[in-house]
N, C-alpha and C. Protein backbone atom coordinates (compact mmCIF):
# COMPACT_ATOMS: atom_id res chain seq x y z
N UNK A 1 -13.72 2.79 -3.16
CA UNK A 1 -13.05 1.67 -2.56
C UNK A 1 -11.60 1.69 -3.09
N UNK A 2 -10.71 1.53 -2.21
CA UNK A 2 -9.46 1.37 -2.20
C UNK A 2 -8.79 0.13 -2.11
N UNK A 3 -7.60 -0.65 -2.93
CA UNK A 3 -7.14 -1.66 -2.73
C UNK A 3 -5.70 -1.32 -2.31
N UNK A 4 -5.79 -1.80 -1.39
CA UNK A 4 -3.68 -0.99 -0.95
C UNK A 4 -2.65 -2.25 -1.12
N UNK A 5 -2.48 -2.88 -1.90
CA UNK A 5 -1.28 -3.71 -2.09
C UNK A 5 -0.51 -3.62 -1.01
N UNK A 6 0.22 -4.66 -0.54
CA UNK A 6 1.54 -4.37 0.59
C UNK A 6 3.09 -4.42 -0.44
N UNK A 7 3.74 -4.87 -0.18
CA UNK A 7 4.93 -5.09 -0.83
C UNK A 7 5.12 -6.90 -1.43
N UNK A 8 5.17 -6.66 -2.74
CA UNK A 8 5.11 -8.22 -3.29
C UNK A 8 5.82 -8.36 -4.22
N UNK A 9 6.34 -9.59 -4.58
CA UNK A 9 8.08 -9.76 -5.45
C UNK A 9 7.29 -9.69 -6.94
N UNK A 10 7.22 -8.78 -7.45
CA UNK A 10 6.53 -8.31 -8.73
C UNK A 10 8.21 -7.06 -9.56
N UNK A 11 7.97 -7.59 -10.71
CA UNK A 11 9.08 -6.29 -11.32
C UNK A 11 9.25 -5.41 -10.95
N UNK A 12 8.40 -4.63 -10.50
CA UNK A 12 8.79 -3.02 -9.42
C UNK A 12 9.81 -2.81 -8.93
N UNK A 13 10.22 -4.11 -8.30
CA UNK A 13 11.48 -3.96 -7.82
C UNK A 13 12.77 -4.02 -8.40
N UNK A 14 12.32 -5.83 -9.49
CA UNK A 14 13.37 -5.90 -10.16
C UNK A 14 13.69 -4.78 -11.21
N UNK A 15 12.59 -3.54 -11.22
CA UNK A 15 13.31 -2.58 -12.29
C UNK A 15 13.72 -1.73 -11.66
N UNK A 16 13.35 -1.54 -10.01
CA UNK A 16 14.40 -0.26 -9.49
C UNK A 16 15.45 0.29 -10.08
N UNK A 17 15.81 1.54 -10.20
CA UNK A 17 16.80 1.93 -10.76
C UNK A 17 17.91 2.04 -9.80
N UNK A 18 19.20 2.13 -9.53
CA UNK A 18 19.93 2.75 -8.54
C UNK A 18 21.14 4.08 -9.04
N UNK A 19 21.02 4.82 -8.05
CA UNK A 19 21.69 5.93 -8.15
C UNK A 19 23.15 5.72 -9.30
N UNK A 20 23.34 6.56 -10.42
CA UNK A 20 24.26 6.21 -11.05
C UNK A 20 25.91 7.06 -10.24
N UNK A 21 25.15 7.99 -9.32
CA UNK A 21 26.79 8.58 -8.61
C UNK A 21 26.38 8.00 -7.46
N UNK A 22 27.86 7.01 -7.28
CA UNK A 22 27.90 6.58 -5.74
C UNK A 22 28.00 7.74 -4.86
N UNK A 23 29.66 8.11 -5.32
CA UNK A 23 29.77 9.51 -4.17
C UNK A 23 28.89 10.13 -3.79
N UNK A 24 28.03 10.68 -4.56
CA UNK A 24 27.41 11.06 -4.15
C UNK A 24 25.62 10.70 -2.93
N UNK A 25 25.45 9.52 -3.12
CA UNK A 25 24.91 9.03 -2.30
C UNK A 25 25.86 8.52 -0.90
N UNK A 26 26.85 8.58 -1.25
CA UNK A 26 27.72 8.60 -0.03
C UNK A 26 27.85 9.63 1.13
N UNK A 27 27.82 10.89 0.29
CA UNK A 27 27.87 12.24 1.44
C UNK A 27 26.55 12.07 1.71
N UNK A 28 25.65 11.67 1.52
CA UNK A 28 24.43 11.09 2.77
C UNK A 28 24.85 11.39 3.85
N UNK A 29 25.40 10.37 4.20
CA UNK A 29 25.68 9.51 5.33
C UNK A 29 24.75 8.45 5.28
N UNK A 30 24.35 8.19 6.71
CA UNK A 30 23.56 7.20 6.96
C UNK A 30 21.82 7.16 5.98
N UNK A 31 21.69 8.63 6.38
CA UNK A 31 20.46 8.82 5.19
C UNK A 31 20.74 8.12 3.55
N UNK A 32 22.08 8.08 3.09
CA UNK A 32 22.22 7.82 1.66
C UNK A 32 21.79 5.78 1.69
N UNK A 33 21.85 5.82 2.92
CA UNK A 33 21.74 4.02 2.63
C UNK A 33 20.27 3.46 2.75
N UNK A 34 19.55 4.43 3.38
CA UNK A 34 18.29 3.90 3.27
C UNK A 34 17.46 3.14 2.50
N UNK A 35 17.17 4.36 0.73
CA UNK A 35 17.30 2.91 -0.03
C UNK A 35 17.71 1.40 -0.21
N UNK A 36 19.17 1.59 0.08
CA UNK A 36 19.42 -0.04 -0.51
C UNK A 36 19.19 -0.95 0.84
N UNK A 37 19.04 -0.13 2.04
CA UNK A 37 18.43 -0.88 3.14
C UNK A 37 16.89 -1.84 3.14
N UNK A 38 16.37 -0.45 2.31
CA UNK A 38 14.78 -1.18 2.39
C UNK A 38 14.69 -2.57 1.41
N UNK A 39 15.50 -1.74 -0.03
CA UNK A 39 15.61 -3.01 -0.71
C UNK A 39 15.86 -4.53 -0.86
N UNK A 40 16.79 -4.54 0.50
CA UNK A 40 17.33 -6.11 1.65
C UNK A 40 16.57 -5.95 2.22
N UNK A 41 15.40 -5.64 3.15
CA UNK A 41 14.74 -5.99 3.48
C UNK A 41 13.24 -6.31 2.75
N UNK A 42 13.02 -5.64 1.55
CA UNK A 42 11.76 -6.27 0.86
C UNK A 42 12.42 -7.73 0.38
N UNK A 43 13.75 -7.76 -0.03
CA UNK A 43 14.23 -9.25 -0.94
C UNK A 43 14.45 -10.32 0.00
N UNK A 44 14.89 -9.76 1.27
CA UNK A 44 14.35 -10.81 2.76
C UNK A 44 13.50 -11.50 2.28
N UNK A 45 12.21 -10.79 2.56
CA UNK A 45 10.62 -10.67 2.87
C UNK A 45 10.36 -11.71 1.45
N UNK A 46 10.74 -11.44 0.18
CA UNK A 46 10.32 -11.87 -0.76
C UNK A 46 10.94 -13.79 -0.55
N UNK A 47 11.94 -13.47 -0.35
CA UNK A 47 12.56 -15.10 -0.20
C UNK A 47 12.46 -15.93 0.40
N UNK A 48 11.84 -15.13 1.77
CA UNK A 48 11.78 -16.02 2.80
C UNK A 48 10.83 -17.19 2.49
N UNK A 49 10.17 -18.27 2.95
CA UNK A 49 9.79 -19.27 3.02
C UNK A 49 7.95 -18.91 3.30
N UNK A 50 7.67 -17.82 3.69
CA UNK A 50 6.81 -17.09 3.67
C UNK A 50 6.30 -15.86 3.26
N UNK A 51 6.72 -16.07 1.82
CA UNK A 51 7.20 -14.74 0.96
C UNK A 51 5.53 -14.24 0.48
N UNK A 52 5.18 -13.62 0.43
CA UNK A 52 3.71 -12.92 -0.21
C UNK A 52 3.58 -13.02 -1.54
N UNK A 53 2.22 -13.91 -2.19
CA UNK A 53 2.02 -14.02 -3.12
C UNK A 53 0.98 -13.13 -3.48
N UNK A 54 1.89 -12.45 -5.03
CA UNK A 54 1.05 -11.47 -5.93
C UNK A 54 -0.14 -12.28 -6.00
N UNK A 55 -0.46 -13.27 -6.10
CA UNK A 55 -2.14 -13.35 -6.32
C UNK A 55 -3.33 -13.13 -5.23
N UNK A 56 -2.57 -12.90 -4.03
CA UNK A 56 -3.67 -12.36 -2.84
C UNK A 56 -4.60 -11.33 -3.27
N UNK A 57 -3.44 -10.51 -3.84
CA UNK A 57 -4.48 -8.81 -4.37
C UNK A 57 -5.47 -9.31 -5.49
N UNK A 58 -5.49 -10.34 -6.51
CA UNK A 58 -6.30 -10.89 -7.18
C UNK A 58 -7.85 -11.40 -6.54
N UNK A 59 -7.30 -12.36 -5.06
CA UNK A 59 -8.10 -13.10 -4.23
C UNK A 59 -8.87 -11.39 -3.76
N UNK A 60 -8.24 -10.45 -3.16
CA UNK A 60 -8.94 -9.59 -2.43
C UNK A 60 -9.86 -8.85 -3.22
N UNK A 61 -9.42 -8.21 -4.67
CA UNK A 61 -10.62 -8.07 -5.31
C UNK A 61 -11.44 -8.57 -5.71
N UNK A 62 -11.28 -9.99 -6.21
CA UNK A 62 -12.88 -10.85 -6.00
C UNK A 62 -13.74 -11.15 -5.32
N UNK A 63 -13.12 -11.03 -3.63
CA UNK A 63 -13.48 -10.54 -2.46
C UNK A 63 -14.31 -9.74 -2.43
N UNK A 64 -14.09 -8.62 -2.66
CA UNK A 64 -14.79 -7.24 -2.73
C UNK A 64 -15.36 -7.74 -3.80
N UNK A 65 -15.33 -7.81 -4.87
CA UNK A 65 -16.84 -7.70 -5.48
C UNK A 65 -17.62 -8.54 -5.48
N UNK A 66 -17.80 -9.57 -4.84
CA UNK A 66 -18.28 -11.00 -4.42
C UNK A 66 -19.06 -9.85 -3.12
N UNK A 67 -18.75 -8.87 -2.21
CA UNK A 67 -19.35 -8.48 -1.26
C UNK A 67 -20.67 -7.59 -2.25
N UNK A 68 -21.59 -7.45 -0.88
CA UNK A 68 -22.87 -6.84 -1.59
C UNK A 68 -22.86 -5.75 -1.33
N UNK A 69 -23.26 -4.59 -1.89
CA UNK A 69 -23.29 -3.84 -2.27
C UNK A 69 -23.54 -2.79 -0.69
N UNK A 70 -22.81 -1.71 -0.24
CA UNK A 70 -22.96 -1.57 1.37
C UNK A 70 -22.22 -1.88 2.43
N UNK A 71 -21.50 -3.36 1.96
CA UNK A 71 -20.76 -3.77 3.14
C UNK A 71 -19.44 -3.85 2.80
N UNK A 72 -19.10 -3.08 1.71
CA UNK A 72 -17.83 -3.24 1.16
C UNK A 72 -16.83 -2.48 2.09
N UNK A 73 -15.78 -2.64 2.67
CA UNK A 73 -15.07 -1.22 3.36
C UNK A 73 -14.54 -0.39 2.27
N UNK A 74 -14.10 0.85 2.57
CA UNK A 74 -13.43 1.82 2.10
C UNK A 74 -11.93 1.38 1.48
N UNK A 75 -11.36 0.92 2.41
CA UNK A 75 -9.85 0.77 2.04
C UNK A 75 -9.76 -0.69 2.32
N UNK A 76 -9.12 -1.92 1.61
CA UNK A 76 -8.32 -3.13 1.86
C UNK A 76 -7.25 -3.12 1.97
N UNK A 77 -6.18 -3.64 2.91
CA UNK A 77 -5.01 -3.72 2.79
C UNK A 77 -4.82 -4.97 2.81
N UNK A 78 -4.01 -5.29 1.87
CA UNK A 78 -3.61 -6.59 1.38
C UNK A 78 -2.08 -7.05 1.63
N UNK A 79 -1.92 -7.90 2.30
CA UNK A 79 -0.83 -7.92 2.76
C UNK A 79 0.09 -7.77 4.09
N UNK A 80 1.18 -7.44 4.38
CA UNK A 80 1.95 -7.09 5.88
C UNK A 80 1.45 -5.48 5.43
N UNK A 81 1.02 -5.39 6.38
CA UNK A 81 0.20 -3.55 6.71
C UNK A 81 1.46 -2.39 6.77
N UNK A 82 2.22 -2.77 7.85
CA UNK A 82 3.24 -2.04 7.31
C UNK A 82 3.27 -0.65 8.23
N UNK A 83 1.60 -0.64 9.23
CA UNK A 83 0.94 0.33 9.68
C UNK A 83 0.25 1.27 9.49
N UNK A 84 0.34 0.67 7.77
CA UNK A 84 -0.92 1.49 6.65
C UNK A 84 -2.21 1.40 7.42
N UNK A 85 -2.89 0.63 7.92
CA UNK A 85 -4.36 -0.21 8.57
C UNK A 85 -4.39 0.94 9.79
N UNK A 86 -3.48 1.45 10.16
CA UNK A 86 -3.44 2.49 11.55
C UNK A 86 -3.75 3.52 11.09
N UNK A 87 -2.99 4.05 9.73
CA UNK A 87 -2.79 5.56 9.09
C UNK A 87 -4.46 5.28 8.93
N UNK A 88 -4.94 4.47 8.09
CA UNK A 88 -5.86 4.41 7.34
C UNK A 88 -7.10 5.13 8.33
N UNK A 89 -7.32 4.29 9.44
CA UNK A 89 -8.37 4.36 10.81
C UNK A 89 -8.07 6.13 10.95
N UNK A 90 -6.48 6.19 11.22
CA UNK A 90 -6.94 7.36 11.95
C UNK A 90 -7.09 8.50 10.71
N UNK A 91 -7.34 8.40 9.52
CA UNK A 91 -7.14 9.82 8.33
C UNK A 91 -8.88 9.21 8.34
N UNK A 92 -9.11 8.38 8.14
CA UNK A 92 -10.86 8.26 7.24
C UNK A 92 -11.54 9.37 8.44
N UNK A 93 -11.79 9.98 9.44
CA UNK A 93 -12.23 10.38 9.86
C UNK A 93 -12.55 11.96 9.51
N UNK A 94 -11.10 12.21 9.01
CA UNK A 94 -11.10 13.88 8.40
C UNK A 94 -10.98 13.29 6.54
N UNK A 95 -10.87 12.55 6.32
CA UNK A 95 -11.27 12.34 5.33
C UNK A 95 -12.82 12.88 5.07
N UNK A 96 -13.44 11.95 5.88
CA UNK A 96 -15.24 11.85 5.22
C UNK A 96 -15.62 13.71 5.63
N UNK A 97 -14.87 14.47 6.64
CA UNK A 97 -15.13 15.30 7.37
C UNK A 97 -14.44 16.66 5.89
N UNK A 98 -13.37 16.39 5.18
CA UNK A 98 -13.17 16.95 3.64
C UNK A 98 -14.35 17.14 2.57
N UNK A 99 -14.56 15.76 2.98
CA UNK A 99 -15.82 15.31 1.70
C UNK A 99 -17.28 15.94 1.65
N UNK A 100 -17.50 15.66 3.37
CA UNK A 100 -18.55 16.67 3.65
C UNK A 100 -18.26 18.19 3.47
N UNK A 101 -17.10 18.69 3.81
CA UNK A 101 -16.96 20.14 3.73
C UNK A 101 -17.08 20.71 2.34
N UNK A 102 -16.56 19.90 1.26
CA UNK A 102 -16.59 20.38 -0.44
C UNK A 102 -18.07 19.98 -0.37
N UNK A 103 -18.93 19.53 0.23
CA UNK A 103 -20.67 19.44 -0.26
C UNK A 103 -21.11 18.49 -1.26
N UNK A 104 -19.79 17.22 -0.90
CA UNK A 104 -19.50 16.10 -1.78
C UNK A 104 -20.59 14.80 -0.74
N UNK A 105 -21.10 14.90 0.24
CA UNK A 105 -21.38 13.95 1.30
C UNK A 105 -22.14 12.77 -0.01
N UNK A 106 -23.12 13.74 -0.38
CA UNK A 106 -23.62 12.66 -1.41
C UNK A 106 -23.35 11.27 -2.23
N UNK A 107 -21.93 11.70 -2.55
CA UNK A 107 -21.34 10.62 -2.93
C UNK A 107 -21.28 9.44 -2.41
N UNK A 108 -21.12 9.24 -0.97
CA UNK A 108 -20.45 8.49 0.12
C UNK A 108 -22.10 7.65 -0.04
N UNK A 109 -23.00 8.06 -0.28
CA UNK A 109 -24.12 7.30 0.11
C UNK A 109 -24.29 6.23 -0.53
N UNK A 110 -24.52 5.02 -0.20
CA UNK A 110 -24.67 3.86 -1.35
C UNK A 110 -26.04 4.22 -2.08
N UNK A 111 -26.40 3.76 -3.35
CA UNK A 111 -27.53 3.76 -3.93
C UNK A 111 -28.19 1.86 -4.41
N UNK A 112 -29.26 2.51 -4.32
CA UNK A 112 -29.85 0.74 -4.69
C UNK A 112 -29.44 0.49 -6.47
């Protein structure tokens, strides 16, 4: 079981580091701004009036283990998806199809 966090105003961010040569993130171009693009847009996201609280991922694993044993899913995503919930659907398929090929299937089986 997997817990996938989304993006949440936790230190991660506030310890980002940023590039110590401008110039050089400058000859980028447009590629060099990406970073500090995403970064205004997670501190948007964080401020807004509907900002995501770190304690959801708390709520979601008690969630899951509050579920019985079987009906748990594979992956949770917690949070704005982001389109993780899409990746997720379409990889578990060659995922389990890996698992079976290493002669791992066993694993996957729940036990009482």
């Amino acid at each position: 079981m997997l817990v996938q966090p989304s993006a949440y105003p936790t230190n991660l961010f506030a310890a980002g580091q940023k590039p110590g040569d401008a110039p050089t993130g400058t000859a980028y171009g447009e590629i060099g701004t990406i970073p500090g693009k995403m970064l205004e847009t997670f501190m948007g996201i964080f401020t807004s009036p509907n900002a995501p609280n770190p304690h959801d991922v708390a709520q979601a694993v008690a969630k899951l283990v509050a579920t019985p044993k079987g009906q748990r899913p594979d992956r949770v995503v917690v949070g704005q998806a982001f389109g993780s919930d899409a990746v997720n659907a379409a990889v578990a398929p060659i995922q389990r199809q890996v698992v079976e090929g290493l002669g791992l299937g066993a694993l996957t089986a729940v036990k009482a």
